[in-house]
C-alpha atoms as a PDB file:
ATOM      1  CA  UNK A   1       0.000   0.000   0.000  1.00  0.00           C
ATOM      2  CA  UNK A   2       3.012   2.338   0.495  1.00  0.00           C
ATOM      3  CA  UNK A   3       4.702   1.845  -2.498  1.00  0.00           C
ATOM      4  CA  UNK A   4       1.570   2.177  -4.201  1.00  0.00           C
ATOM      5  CA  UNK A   5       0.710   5.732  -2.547  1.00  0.00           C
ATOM      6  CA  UNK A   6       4.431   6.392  -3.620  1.00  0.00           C
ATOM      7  CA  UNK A   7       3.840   5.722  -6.997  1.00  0.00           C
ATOM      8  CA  UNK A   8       0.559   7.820  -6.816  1.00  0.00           C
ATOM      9  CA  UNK A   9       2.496  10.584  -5.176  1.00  0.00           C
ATOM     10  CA  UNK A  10       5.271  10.814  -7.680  1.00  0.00           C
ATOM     11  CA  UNK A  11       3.356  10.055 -10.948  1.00  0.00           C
ATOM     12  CA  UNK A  12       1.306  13.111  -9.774  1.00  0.00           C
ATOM     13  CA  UNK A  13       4.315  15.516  -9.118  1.00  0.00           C
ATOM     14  CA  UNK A  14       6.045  14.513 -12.275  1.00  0.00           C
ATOM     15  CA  UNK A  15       2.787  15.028 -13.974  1.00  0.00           C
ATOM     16  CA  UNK A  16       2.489  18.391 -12.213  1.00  0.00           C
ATOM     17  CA  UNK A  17       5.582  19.674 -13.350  1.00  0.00           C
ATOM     18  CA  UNK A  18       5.988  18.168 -16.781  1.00  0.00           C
ATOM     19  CA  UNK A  19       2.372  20.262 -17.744  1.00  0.00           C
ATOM     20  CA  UNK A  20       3.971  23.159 -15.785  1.00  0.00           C
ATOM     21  CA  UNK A  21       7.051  22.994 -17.985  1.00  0.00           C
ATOM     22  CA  UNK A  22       5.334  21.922 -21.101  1.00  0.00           C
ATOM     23  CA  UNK A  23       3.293  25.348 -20.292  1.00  0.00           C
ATOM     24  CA  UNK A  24       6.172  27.485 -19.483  1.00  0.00           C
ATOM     25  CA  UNK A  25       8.066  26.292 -22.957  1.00  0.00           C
ATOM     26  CA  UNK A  26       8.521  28.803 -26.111  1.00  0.00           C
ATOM     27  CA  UNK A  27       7.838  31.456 -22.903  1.00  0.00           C
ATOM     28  CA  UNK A  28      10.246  34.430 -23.540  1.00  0.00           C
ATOM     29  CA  UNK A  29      10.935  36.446 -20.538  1.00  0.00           C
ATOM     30  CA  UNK A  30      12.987  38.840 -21.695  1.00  0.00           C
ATOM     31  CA  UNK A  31      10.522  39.658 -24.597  1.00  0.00           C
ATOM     32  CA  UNK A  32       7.741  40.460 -22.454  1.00  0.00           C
ATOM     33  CA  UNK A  33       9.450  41.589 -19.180  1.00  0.00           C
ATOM     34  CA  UNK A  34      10.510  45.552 -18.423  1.00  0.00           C
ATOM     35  CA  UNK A  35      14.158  45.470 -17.326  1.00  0.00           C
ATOM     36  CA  UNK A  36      14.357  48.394 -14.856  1.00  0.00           C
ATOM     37  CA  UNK A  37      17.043  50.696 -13.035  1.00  0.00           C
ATOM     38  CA  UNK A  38      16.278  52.983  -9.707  1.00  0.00           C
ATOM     39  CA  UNK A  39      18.891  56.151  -9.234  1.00  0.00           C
ATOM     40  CA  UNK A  40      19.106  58.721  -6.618  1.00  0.00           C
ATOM     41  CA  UNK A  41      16.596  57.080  -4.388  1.00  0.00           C
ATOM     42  CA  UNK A  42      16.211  59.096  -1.319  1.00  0.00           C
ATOM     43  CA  UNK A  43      13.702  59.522   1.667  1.00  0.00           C
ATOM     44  CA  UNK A  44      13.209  62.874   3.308  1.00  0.00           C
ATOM     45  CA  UNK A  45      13.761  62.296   7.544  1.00  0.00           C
ATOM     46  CA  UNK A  46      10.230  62.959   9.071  1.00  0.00           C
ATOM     47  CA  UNK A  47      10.349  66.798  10.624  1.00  0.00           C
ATOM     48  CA  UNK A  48       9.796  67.199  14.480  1.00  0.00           C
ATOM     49  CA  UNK A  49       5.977  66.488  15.209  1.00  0.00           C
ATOM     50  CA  UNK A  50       5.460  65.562  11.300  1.00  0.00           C
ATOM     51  CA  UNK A  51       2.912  62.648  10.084  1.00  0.00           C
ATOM     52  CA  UNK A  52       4.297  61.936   6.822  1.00  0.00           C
ATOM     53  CA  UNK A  53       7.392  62.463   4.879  1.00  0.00           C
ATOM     54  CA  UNK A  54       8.496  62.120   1.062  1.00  0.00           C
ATOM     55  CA  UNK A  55      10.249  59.803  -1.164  1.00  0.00           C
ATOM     56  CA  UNK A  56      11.739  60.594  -4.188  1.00  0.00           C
ATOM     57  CA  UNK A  57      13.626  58.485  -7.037  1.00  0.00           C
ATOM     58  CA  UNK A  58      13.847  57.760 -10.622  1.00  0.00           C
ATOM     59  CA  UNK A  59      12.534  54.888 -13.019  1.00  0.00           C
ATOM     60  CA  UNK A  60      14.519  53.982 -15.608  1.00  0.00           C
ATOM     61  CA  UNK A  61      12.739  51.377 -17.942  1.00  0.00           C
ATOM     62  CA  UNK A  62      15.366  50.077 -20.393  1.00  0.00           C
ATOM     63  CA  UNK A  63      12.856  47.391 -22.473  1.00  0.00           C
ATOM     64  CA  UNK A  64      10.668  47.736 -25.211  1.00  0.00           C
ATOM     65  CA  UNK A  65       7.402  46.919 -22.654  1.00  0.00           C
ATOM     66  CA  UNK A  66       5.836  49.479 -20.521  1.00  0.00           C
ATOM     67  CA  UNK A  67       6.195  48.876 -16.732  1.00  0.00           C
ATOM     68  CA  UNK A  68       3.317  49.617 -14.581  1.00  0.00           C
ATOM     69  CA  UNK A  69       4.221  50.666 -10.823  1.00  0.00           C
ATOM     70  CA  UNK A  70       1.024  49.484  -8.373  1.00  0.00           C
ATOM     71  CA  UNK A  71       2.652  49.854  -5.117  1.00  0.00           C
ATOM     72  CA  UNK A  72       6.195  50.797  -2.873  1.00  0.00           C
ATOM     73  CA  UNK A  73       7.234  49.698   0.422  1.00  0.00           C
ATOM     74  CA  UNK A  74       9.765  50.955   2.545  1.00  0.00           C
ATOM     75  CA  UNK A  75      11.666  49.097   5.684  1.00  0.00           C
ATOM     76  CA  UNK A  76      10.710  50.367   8.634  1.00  0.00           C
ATOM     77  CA  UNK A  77       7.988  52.070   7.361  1.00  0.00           C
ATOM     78  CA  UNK A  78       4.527  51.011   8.216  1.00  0.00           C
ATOM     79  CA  UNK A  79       3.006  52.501   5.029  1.00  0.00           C
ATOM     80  CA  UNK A  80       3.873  54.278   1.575  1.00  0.00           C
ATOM     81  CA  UNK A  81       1.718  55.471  -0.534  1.00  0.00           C
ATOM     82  CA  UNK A  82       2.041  56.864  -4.837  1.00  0.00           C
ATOM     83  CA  UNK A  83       0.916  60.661  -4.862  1.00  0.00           C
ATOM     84  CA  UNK A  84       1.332  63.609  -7.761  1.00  0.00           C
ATOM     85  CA  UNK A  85       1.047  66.792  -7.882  1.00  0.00           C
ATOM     86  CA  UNK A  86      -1.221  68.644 -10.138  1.00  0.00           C
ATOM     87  CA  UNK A  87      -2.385  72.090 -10.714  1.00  0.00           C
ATOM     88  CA  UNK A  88      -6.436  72.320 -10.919  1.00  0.00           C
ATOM     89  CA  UNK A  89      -7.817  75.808 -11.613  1.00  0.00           C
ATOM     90  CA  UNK A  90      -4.337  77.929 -10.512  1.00  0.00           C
ATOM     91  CA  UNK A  91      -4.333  75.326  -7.125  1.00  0.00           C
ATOM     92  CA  UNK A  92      -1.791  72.709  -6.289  1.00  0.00           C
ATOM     93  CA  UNK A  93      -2.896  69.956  -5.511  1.00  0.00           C
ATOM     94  CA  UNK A  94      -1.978  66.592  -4.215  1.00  0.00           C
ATOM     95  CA  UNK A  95      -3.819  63.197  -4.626  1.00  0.00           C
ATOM     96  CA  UNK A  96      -3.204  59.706  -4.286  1.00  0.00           C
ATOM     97  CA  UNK A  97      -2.538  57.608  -7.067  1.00  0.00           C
ATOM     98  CA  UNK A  98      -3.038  54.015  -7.880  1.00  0.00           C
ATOM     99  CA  UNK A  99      -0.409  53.613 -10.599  1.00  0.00           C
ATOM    100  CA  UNK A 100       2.683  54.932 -12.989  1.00  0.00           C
ATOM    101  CA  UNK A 101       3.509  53.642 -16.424  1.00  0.00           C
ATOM    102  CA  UNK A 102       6.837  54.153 -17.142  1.00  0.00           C
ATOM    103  CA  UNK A 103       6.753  53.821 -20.605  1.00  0.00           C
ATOM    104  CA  UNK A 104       9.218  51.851 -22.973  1.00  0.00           C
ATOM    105  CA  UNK A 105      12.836  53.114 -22.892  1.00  0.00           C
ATOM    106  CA  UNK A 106      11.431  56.203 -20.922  1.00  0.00           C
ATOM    107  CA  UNK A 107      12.053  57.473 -17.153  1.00  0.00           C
ATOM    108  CA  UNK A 108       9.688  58.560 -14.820  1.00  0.00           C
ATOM    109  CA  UNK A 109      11.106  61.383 -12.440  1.00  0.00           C
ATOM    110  CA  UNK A 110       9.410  61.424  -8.458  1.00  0.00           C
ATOM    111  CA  UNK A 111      10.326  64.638  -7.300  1.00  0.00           C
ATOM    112  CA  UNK A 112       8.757  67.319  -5.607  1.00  0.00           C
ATOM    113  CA  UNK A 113       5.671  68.871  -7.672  1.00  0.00           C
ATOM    114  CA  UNK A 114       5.191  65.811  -9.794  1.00  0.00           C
ATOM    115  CA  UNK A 115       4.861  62.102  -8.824  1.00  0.00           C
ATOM    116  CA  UNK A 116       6.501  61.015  -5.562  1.00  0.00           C
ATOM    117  CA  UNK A 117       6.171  58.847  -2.263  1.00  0.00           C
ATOM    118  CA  UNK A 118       4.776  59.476   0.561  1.00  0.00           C
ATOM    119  CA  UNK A 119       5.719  57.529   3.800  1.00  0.00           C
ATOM    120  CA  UNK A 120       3.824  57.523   7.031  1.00  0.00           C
ATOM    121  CA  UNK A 121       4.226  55.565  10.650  1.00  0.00           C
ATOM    122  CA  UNK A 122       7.649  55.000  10.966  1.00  0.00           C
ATOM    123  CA  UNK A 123       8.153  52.144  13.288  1.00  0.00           C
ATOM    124  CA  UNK A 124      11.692  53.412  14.403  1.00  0.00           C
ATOM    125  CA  UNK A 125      13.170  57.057  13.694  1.00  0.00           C
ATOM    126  CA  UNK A 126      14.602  57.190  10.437  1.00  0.00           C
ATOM    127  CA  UNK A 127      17.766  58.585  10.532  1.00  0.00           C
ATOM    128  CA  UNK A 128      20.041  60.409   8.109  1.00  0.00           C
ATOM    129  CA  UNK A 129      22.722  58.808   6.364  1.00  0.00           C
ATOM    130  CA  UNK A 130      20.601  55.871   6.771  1.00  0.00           C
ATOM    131  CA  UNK A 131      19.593  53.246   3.812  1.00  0.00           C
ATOM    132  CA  UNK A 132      16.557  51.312   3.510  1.00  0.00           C
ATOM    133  CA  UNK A 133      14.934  48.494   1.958  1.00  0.00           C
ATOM    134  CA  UNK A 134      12.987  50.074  -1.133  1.00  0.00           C
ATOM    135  CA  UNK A 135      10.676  47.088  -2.960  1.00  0.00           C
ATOM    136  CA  UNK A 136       8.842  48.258  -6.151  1.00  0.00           C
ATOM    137  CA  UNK A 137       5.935  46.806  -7.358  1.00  0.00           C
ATOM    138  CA  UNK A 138       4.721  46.456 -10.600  1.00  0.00           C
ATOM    139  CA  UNK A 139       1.617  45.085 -12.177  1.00  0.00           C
ATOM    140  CA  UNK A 140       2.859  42.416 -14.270  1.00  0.00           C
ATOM    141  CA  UNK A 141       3.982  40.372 -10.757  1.00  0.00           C
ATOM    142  CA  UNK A 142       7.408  41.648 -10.802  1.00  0.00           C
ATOM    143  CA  UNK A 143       9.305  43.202  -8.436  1.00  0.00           C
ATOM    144  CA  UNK A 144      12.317  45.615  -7.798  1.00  0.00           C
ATOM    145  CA  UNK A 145      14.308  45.898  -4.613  1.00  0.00           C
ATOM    146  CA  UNK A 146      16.961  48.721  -4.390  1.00  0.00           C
ATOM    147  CA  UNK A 147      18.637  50.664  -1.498  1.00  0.00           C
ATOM    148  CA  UNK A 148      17.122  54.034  -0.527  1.00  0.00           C
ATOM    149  CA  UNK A 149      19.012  56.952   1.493  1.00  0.00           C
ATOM    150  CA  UNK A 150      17.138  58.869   4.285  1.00  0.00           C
ATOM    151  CA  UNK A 151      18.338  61.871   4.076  1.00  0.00           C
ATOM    152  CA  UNK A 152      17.228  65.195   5.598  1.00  0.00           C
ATOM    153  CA  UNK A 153      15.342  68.589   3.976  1.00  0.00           C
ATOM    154  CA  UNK A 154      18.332  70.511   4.093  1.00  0.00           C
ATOM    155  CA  UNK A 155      20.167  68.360   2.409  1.00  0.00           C
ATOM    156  CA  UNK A 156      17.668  68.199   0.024  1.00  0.00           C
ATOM    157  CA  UNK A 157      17.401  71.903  -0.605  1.00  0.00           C
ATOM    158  CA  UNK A 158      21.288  72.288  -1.002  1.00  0.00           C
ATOM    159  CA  UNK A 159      21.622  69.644  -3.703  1.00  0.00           C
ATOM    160  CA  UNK A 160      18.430  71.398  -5.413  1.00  0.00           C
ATOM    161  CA  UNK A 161      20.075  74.857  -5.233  1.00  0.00           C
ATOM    162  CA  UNK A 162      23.269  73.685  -5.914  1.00  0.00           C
ATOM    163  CA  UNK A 163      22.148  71.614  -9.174  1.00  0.00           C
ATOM    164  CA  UNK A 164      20.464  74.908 -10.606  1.00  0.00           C
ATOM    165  CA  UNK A 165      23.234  76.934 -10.212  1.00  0.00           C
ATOM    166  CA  UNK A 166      25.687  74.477 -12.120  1.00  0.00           C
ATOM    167  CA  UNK A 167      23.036  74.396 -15.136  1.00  0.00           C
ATOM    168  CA  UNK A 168      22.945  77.854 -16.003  1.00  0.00           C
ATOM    169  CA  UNK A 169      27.361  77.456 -16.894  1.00  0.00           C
END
C-alpha cells in the first residue's frame, strides 16, 4: 500500500511539473518583461511632530514593454503610498494615485511637484545617512528591490540649489 501511494504521489508531481514545464516552454521572458534601473533614491527624515514624509527616485525602464508601478514599500515604514502633484484651476494639488507607467525606454522622475512617495508611521526614527529596503511593485507580478538613502530637507534643498546653479554654466 506504500509503495503504491508512492507511486501515486510521484506520478502526480512529475505530472504536475511536466504540464507546468510543457506550459512554461517557447515562454520568452525577456521579450515580455521591463528590465528596470532605480537612481538617486532618497527619503526625506520625518520633521519634528510631522505625520508623513516624502520619497523621491527615478525609473529607468530600459525594455521595449511598458512597466506599470502598483505599489512601494519601505523598511521600517509602516506605510507608503504613490501621490502627484497637479495644478487644478491655478491650485496645487496633491492626490493619491493608484499607478505609474513608465513607458518603454522612458524614465519617470518622483520629485517634488510631480509624482513622488509618501511615507507615514515609521516604526523606528529614520535617521540620516541611513539606507533602507525600497521594494517596487509592478503590475505584471514583478518586483524591484533597491537601497534608498534617508536623508534630511536641508540636504535636500542644497543639492536642489546647488544643481540649478551648475546648469545655467
Amino acid at each position: 500500500m506504500t509503495k503504491l501511494c508512492l507511486s501515486f504521489v510521484s506520478a502526480l508531481a512529475f505530472s504536475f511539473f511536466s504540464s507546468s514545464l510543457a506550459a512554461h516552454s517557447g515562454h520568452n521572458h525577456s521579450a515580455d518583461t521591463a528590465q528596470l534601473e532605480v537612481s538617486n533614491a532618497q527619503v526625506r527624515e520625518f520633521l519634528p511632530g510631522g505625520k508623513a514624509s516624502a520619497a523621491y527616485l527615478t525609473i529607468f525602464n530600459h525594455s521595449g514593454v511598458n512597466a506599470t508601478l502598483t505599489k512601494a514599500s519601505i523598511d521600517g515604514l509602516a506605510r507608503v503610498e504613490i501621490h502627484e502633484h497637479t495644478h487644478v484651476d491655478g491650485m496645487m494639488k496633491m492626490q493619491k494615485v493608484e499607478s505609474v507607467v513608465v513607458k518603454a525606454h522612458e524614465s519617470v522622475d518622483f520629485q517634488p511637484g510631480g509624482y513622488h512617495l509618501m511615507v507615514f508611521e515609521p516604526q523606528e526614527p529614520l535617521k540620516a545617512g541611513q539606507e533602507r529596503k525600497l521594494t517596487l511593485y509592478f503590475s505584471d507580478g514583478n518586483r524591484l528591490f533597491t537601497n534608498i538613502e534617508v536623508v534630511t530637507l536641508e540636504s535636500q534643498i542644497n543639492k536642489a540649489k546647488s544643481s540649478a546653479q551648475h546648469s545655467h554654466h
